[in-house]
Protein backbone atom coordinates (compact mmCIF):
# COMPACT_ATOMS: atom_id res chain seq x y z
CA UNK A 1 70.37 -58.21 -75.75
CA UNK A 2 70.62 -59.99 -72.38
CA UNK A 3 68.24 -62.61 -71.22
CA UNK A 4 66.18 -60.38 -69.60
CA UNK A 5 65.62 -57.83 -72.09
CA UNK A 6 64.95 -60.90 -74.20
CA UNK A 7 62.09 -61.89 -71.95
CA UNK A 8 60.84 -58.53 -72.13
CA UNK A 9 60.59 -57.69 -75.59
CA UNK A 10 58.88 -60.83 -75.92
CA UNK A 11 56.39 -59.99 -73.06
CA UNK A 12 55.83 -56.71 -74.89
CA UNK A 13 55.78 -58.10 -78.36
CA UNK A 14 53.55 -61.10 -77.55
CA UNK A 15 50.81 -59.42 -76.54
CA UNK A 16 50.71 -56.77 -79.30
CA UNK A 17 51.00 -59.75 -82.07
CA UNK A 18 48.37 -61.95 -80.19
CA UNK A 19 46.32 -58.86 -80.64
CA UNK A 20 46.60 -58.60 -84.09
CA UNK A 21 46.64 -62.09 -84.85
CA UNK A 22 42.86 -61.95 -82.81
CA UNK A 23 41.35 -59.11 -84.86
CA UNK A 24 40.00 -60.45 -87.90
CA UNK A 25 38.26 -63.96 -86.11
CA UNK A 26 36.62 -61.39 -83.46
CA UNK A 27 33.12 -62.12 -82.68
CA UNK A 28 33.08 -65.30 -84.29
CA UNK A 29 31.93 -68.59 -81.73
CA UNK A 30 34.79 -71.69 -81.61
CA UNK A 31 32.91 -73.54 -84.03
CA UNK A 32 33.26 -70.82 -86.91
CA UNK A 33 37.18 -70.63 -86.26
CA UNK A 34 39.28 -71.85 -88.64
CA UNK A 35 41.76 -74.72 -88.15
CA UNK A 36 45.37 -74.02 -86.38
CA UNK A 37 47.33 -74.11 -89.19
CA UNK A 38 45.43 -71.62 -91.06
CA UNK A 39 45.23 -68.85 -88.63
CA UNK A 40 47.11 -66.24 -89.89
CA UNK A 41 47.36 -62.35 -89.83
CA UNK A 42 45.30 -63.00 -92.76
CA UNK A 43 42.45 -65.27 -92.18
CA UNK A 44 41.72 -68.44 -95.57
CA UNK A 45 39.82 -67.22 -98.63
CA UNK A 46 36.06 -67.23 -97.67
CA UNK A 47 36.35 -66.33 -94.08
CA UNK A 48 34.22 -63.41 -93.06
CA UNK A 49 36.85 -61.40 -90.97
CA UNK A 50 35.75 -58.97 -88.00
CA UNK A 51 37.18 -55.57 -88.56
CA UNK A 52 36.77 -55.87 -92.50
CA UNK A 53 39.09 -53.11 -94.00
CA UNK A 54 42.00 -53.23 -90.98
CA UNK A 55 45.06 -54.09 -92.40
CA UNK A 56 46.30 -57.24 -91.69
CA UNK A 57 49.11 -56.97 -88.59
CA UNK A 58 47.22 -54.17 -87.05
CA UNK A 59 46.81 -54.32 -82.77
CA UNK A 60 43.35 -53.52 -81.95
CA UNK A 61 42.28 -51.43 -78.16
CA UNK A 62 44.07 -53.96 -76.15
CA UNK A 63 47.53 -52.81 -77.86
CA UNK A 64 46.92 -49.62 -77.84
CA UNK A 65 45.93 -49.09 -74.37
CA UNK A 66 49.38 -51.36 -73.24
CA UNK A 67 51.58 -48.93 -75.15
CA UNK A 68 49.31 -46.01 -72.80
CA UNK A 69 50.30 -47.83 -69.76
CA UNK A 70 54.17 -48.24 -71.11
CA UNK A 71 54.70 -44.88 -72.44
CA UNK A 72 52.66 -43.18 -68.85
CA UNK A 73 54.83 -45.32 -66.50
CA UNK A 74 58.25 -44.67 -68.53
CA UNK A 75 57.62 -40.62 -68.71
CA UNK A 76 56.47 -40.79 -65.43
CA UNK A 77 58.35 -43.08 -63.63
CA UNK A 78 55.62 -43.77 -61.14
CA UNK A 79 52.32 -45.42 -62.00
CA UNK A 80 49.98 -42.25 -62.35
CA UNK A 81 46.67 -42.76 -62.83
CA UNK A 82 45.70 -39.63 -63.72
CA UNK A 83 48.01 -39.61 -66.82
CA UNK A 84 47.29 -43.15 -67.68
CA UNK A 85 43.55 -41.51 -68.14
CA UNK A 86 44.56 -38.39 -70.03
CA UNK A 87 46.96 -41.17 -72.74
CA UNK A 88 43.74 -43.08 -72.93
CA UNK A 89 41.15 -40.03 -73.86
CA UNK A 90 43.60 -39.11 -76.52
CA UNK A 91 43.73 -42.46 -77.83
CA UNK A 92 39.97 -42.38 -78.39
CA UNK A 93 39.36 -38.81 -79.44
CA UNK A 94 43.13 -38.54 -81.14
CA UNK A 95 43.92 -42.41 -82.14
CA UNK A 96 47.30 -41.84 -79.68
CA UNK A 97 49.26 -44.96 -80.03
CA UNK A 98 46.81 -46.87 -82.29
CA UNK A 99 48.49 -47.84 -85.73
CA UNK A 100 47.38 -45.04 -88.19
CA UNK A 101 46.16 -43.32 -85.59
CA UNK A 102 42.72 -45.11 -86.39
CA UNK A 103 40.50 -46.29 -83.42
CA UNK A 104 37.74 -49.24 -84.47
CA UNK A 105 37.13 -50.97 -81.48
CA UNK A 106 36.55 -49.70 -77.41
CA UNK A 107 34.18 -51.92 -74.94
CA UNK A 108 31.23 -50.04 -73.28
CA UNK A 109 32.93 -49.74 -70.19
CA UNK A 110 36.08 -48.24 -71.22
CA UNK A 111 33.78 -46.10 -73.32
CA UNK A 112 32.05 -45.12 -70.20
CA UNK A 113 34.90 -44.61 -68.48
CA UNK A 114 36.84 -42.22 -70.89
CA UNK A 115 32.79 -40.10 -71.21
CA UNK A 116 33.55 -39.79 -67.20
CA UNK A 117 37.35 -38.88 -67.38
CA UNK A 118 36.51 -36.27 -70.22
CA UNK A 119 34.00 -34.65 -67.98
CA UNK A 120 36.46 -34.13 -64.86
CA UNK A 121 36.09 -37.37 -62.78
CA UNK A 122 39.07 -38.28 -60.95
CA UNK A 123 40.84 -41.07 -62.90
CA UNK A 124 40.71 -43.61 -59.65
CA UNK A 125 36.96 -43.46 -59.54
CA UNK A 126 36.51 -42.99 -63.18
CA UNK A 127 36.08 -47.10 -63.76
CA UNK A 128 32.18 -48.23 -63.31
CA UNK A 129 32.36 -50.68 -60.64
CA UNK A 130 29.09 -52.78 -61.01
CA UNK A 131 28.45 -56.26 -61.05
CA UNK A 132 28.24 -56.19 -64.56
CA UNK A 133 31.12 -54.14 -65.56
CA UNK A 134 33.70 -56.61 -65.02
CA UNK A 135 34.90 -56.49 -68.98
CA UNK A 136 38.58 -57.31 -69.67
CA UNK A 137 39.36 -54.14 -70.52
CA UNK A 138 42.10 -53.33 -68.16
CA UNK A 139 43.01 -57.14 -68.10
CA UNK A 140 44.28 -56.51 -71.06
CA UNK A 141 47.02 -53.62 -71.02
CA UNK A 142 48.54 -54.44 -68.01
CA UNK A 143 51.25 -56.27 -68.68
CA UNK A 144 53.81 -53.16 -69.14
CA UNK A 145 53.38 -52.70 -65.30
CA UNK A 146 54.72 -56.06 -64.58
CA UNK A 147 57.40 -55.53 -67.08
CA UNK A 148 58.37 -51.86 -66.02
CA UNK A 149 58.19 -52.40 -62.01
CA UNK A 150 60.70 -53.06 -59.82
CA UNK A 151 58.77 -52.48 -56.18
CA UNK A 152 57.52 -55.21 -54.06
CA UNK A 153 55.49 -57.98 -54.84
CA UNK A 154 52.46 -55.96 -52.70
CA UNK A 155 53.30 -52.66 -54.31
CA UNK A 156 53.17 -54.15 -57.66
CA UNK A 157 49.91 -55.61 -56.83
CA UNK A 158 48.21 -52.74 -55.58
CA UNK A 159 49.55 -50.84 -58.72
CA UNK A 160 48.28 -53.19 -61.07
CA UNK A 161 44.70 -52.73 -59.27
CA UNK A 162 44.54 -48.84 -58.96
CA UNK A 163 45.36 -49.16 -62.91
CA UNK A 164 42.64 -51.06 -63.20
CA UNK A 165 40.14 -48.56 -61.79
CA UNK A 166 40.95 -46.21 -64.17
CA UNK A 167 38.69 -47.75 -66.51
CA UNK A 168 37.33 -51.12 -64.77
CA UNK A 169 36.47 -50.17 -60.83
CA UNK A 170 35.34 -53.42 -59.48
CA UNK A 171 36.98 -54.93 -57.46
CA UNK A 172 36.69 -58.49 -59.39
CA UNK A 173 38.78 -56.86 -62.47
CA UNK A 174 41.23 -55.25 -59.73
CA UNK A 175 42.33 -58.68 -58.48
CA UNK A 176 42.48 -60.28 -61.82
CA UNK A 177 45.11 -57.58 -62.88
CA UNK A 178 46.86 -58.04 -59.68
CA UNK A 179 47.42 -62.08 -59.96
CA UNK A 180 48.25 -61.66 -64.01
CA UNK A 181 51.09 -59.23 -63.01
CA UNK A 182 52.29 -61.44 -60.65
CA UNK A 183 51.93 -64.28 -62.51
CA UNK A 184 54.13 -62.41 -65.02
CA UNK A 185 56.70 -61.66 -62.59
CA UNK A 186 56.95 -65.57 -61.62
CA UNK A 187 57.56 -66.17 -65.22
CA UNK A 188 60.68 -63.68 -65.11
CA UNK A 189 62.09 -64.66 -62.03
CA UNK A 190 61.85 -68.42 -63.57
CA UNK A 191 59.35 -69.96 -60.84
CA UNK A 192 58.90 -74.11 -61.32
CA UNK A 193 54.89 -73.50 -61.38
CA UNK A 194 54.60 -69.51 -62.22
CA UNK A 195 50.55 -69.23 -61.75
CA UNK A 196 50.60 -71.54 -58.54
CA UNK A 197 53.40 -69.12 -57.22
CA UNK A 198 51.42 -66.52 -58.37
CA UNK A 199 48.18 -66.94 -56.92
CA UNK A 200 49.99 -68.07 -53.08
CA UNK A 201 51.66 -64.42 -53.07
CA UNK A 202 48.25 -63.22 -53.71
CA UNK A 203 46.79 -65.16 -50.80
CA UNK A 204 49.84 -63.71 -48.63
CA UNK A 205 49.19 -60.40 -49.53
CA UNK A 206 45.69 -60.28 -49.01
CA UNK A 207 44.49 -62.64 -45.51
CA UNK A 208 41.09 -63.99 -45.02
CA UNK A 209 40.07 -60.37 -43.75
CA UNK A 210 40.63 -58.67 -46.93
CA UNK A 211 37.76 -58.25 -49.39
CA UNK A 212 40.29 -58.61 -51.92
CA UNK A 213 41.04 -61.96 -50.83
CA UNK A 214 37.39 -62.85 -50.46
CA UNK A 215 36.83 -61.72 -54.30
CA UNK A 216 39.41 -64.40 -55.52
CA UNK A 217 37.97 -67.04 -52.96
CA UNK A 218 34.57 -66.47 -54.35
CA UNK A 219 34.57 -65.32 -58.11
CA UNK A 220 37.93 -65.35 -59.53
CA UNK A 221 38.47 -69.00 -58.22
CA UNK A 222 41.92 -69.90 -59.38
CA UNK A 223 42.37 -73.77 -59.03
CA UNK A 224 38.65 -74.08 -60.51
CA UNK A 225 39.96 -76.41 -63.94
CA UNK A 226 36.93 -75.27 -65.97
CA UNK A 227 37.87 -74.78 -69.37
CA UNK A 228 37.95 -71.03 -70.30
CA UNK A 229 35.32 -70.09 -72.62
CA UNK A 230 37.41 -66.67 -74.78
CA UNK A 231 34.68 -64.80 -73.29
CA UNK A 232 35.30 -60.82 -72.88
CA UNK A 233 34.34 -61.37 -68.92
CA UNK A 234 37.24 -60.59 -67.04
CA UNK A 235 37.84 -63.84 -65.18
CA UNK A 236 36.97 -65.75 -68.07
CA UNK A 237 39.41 -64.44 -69.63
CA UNK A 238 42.01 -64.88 -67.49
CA UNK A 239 41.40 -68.13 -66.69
CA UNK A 240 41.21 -68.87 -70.53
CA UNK A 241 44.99 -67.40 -70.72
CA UNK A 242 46.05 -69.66 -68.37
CA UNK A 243 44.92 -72.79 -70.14
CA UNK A 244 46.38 -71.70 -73.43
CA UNK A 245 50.03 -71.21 -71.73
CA UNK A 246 49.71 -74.09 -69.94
CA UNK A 247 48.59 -76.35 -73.17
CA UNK A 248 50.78 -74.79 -75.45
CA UNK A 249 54.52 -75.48 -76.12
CA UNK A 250 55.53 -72.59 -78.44
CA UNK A 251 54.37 -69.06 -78.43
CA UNK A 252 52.59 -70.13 -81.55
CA UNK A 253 50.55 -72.35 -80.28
CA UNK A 254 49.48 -70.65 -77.17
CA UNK A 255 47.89 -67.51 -79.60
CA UNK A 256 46.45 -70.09 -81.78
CA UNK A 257 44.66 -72.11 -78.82
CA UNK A 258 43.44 -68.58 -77.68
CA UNK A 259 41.83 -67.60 -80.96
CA UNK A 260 40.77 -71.34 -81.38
CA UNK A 261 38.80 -70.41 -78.29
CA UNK A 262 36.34 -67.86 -80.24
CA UNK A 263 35.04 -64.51 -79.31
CA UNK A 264 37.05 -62.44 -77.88
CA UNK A 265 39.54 -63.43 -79.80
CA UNK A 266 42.11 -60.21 -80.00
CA UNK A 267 42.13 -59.84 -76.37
CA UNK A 268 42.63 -63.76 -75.09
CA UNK A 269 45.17 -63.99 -77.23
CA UNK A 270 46.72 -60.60 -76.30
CA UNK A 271 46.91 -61.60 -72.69
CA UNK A 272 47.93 -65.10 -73.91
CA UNK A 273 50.44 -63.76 -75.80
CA UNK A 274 52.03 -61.14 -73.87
CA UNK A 275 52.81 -64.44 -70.93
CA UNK A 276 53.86 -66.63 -73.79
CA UNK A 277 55.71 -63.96 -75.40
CA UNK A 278 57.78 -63.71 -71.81
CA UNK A 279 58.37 -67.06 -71.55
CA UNK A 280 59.68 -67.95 -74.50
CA UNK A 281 61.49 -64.89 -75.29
CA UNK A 282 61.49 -62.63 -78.77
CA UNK A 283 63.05 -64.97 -80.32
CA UNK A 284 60.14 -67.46 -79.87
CA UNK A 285 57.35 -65.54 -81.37
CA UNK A 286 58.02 -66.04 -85.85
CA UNK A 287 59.58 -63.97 -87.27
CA UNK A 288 56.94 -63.70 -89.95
CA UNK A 289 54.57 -62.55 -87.29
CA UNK A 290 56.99 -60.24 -86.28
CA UNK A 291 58.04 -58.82 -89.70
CA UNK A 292 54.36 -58.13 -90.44
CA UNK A 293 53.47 -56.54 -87.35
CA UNK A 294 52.61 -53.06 -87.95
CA UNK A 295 53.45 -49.80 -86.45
CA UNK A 296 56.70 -50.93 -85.31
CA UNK A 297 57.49 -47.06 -85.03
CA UNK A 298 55.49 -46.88 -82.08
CA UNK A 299 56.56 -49.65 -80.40
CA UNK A 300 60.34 -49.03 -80.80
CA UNK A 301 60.70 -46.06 -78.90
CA UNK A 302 58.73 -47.59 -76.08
CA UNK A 303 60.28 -50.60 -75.86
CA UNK A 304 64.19 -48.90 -75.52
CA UNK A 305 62.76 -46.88 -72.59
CA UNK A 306 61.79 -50.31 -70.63
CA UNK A 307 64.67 -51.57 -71.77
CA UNK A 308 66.61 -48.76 -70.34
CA UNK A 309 65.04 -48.67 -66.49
CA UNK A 310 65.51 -52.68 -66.27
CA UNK A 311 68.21 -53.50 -64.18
C-alpha cells in the first residue's frame, strides 16, 4: 500500500470507527461522559448507552450515508446528485449500506429531505434550506468526495456544496462541506497549517462579492477560538472537529476528545475521525478498533474502488 492509499484508507476508516465509537454515549451532555481511558466500543458497566441493543462496532447514519457518497461517485465517476439521493432513499426504506441492513438513527432534516426526494423533487433542491435546518447531516458523509476527487480546488468545492443540498440546502451547511473537503485535501497534500490553508483557498475562491464568502465571514467564522460545544449544528460541529485534531496527537485521542465533547457524539467524532484517520494513516487508528469494526464487507469493496481511481 503506498503512502497515499495509506492516507486514504485511514480517511475512510476514521470516520466510520469514530462513528461507531460515538454511538452508544449519543445524547448524553460532557458531564455524563465517561473518562478517556474508558471509552470504548463498549461503554463501563453501569453506563446507560444510546442505541441500547446495537452491537458494539456498528457505524450509525453518518457511515452509512459516506459509503452512499463513495459507492455514487465510484459507479458514477462524476458527483451525481441525483443518484447520491436515490443511494440515500434506499438506505432508509432498504437499510442500503447500513451494517445489517438496520437503520436506527436519521435527523429531521435528512428525514425531510428523503419524504421530498421520494415524492419526485429534484435532488439539488430536495435539502430544506431554512435558518434552522443547518443540521450536520451532510457535514458528515462528505469526506469520500475529498478522497475520490481529483478536479480543482474550486470544482471540488462547489461539489462538496451541491452534495450538500441534497439533503441540507442552506447555504451555511454548503460552505461548511466545502472548507472540510478542502481542509482534507491540505492534509493529503501535507500543508504546514492544513485548516489555515484551507480556509485562505476558500476566501480565494469565493471574493467579498460572493454570498458564499459572506456566509463564512458572518456565521461559519473560522479563526473564532470558541471551544466547540459537540453540538449537531453544523458549524458547531465543524468547528468542534477542528479542536479535537488540533489537541490531539494520535487518532485515538482526537475520537476520544470528540466524544468527551457530549452530544452528538457519533457524528463529531466521525468527522473528527475521518481528518485524523487521514493524517495519521491506517496504521494509526488500533487495531482493536479496527478488528471490531463491523461490516467490513461493505466497506471493502468500496474502499478498492477509491483505491483504484487514485493516482
Amino acid at each position: 500500500m503506498t503512502s497515499r492509499e495509506e492516507h486514504l484508507s485511514g480517511g475512510l476508516y476514521g470516520l466510520l470507527i469514530g462513528d461507531a465509537l460515538g454511538v452508544p454515549y449519543e445524547f448524553h451532555g460532557p458531564e455524563r461522559i465517561p473518562p478517556p481511558e474508558t471509552i470504548e466500543y463498549t461503554p463501563p458497566p453501569g453506563f446507560d448507552r444510546a442505541h441500547d441493543g446495537v452491537p458494539p462496532g456498528t457505524w450509525s447514519d453518518d457511515g452509512a450515508h459516506a459509503l452512499c457518497l463513495l459507492d455514487s461517485l465510484t459507479h458514477q465517476k462524476r458527483l451525481d446528485c441525483e443518484d447520491l439521493g436515490r443511494r440515500l432513499v434506499n438506505w432508509y426504506d432498504c437499510g442500503y449500506l447500513a451494517v445489517d441492513g438496520h437503520v436506527f438513527d436519521v435527523g429531521i432534516q435528512t428525514r425531510n429531505a428523503l419524504g421530498r426526494l421520494r415524492g419526485g423533487s429534484p435532488a439539488l433542491l430536495s435539502g430544506p434550506d431554512g435558518e434552522r435546518d443547518n443540521g450536520n447531516g451532510s457535514l458528515m458523509r462528505v469526506l469520500p468526495l475529498a478522497l475520490w476527487h481529483r478536479g480543482t480546488d474550486a470544482a471540488l468545492a462547489s461539489d462538496a456544496m451541491a452534495q450538500s443540498r441534497v439533503t441540507h440546502g442552506h447555504l451555511r451547511s454548503q460552505v461548511c462541506c466545502a472548507v472540510y473537503c478542502l481542509w482534507a485535501r491540505r492534509i493529503l497534500e501535507g500543508a504546514a497549517d492544513p485548516w489555515t490553508e484551507a480556509v485562505a483557498t476558500f476566501r480565494a475562491l469565493y471574493t467579498e462579492e460572493f454570498p458564499a464568502r459572506a456566509e463564512l465571514d458572518a456565521h461559519v467564522r473560522p479563526e473564532d477560538l470558541t471551544p466547540g460545544k459537540g453540538s449537531g449544528y453544523v458549524v458547531d460541529c465543524l468547528r468542534s472537529a477542528r479542536d479535537c485534531v488540533a489537541q490531539g496527537r494520535t487518532f485515538e485521542e482526537v475520537v476520544k476528545a470528540a466524544i468527551r465533547l457530549g452530544h452528538d457524539t457519533d457524528t463529531t467524532a466521525a468527522v473528527a475521525g475521518g481528518i485524523a484517520g487521514l493524517q495519521y494513516g491506517l496504521k494509526g487508528i488500533p487495531h482493536r478498533w479496527r478488528s471490531m469494526l463491523r461490516g467490513e464487507e461493505l466497506v471493502e469493496p468500496l474502499l478498492a474502488r477509491l483505491l483504484k481511481s487514485a493516482p
